[in-house]
Protein backbone atom coordinates (compact mmCIF):
# COMPACT_ATOMS: atom_id res chain seq x y z
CA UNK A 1 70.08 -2.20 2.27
CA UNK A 2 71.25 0.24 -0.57
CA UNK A 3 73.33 2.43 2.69
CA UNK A 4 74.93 -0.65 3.84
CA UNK A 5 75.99 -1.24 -0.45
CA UNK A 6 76.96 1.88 -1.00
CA UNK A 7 79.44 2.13 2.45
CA UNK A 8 80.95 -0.99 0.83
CA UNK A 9 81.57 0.26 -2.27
CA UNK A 10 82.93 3.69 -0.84
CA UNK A 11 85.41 1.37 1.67
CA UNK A 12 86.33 -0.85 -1.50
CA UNK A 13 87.63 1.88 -3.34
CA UNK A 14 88.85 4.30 -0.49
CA UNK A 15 90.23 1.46 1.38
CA UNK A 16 93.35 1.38 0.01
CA UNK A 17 93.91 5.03 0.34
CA UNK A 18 92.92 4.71 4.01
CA UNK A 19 95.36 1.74 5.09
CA UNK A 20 98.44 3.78 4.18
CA UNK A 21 99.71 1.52 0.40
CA UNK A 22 102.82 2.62 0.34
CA UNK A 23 104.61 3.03 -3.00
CA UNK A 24 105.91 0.68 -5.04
CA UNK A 25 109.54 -0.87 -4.70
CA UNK A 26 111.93 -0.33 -6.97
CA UNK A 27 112.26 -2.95 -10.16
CA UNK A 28 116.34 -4.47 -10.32
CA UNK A 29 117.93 -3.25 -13.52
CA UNK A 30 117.18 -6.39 -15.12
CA UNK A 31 113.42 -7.01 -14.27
CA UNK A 32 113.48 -2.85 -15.46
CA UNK A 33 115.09 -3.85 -19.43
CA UNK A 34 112.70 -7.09 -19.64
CA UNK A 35 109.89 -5.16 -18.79
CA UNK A 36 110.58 -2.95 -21.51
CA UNK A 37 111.47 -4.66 -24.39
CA UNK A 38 108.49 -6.76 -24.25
CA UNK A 39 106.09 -4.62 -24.99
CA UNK A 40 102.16 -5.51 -25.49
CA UNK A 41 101.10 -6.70 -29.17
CA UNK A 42 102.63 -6.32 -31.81
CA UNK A 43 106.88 -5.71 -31.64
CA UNK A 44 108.43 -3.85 -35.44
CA UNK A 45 110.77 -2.03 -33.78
CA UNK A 46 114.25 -4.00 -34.53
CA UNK A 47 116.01 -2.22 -31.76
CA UNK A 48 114.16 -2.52 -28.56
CA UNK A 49 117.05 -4.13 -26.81
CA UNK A 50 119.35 -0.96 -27.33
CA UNK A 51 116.86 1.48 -26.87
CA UNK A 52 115.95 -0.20 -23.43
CA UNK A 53 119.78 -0.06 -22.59
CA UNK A 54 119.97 3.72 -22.75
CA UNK A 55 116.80 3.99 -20.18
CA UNK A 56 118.37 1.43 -18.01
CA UNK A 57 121.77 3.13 -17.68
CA UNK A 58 119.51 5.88 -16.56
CA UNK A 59 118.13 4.10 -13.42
CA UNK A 60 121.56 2.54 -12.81
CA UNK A 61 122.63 6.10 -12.27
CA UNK A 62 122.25 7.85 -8.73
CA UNK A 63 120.33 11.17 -8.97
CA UNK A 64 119.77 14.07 -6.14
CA UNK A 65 115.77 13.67 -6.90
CA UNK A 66 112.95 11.92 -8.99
CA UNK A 67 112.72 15.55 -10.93
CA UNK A 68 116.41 15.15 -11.78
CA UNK A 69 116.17 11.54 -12.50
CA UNK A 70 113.06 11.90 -15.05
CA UNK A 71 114.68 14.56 -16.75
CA UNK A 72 117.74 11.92 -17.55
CA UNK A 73 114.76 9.91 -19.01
CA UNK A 74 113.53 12.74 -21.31
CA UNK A 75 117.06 13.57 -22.53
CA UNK A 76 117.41 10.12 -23.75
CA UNK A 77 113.82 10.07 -25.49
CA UNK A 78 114.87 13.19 -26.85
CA UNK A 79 118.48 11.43 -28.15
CA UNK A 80 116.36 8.72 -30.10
CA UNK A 81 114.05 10.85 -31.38
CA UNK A 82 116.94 13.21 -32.72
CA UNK A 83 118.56 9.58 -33.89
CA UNK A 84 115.96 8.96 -36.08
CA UNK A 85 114.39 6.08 -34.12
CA UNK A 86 110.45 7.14 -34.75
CA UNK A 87 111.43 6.66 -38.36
CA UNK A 88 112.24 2.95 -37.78
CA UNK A 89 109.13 1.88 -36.38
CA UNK A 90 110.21 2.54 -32.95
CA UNK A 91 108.66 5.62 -31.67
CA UNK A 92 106.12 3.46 -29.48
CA UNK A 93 109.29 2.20 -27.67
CA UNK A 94 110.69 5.71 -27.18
CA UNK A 95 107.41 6.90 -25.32
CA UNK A 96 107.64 3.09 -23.60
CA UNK A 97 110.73 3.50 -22.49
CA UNK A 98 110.63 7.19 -21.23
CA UNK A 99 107.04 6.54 -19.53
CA UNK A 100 108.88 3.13 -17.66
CA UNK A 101 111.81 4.78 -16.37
CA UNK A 102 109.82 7.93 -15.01
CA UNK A 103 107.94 5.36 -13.29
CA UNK A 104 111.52 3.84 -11.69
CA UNK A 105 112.05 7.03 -11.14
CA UNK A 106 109.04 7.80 -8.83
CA UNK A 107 109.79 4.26 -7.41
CA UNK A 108 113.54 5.27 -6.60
CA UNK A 109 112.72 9.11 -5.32
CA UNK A 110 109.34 8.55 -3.82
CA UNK A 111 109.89 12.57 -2.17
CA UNK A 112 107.44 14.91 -4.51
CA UNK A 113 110.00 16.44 -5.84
């Protein structure tokens, strides 16, 4: 009996793998903001809304590859945190932000780039 467990715990996990998932589709512009300025517990950060802006006019944008688009991401963390925005009780939203628009990213380029 364990053989016959253990093949069904190797298909449960591998499964998915096997059957070809392909990757996920892209998240509108709007689904992409309220997804990031609601973030999990606790919110002090006064300004989600504008922070989420600056990451959303990056997926807006069209880019030659995921690489090019995630490095439009990281410029703009890099703008808030040169703004002073991890001062304000917002650097949580800053790595939010960047790590949800790389992930549009990979959802808008899905080429390994």
């Amino acid at each position: 009996m364990k053989p016959l467990l253990l093949c069904a715990l190797a298909f449960a996990i591998l499964g998915p793998a096997l059957t070809g998932c392909g990757p996920l589709k892209p998240a509108s512009p709007s689904m992409f903001y309220g997804n990031c300025i609601t973030p999990p517990g606790s919110d002090p950060c006064d300004s989600d809304m504008d922070m989420c802006q600056l990451y959303e006019n990056v997926i807006t944008q069209k880019f030659a590859t995921s690489g090019a688009c995630r490095t439009a991401c990281n410029q703009v963390a890099d703008q808030l945190y040169y703004q002073g925005y991890q001062l304000r009780d917002c650097g949580y939203m800053i790595d939010r932000g960047t790590s949800l628009c790389e992930q549009e990213c990979l959802r808008q380029y899905p080429k390994p780039q």
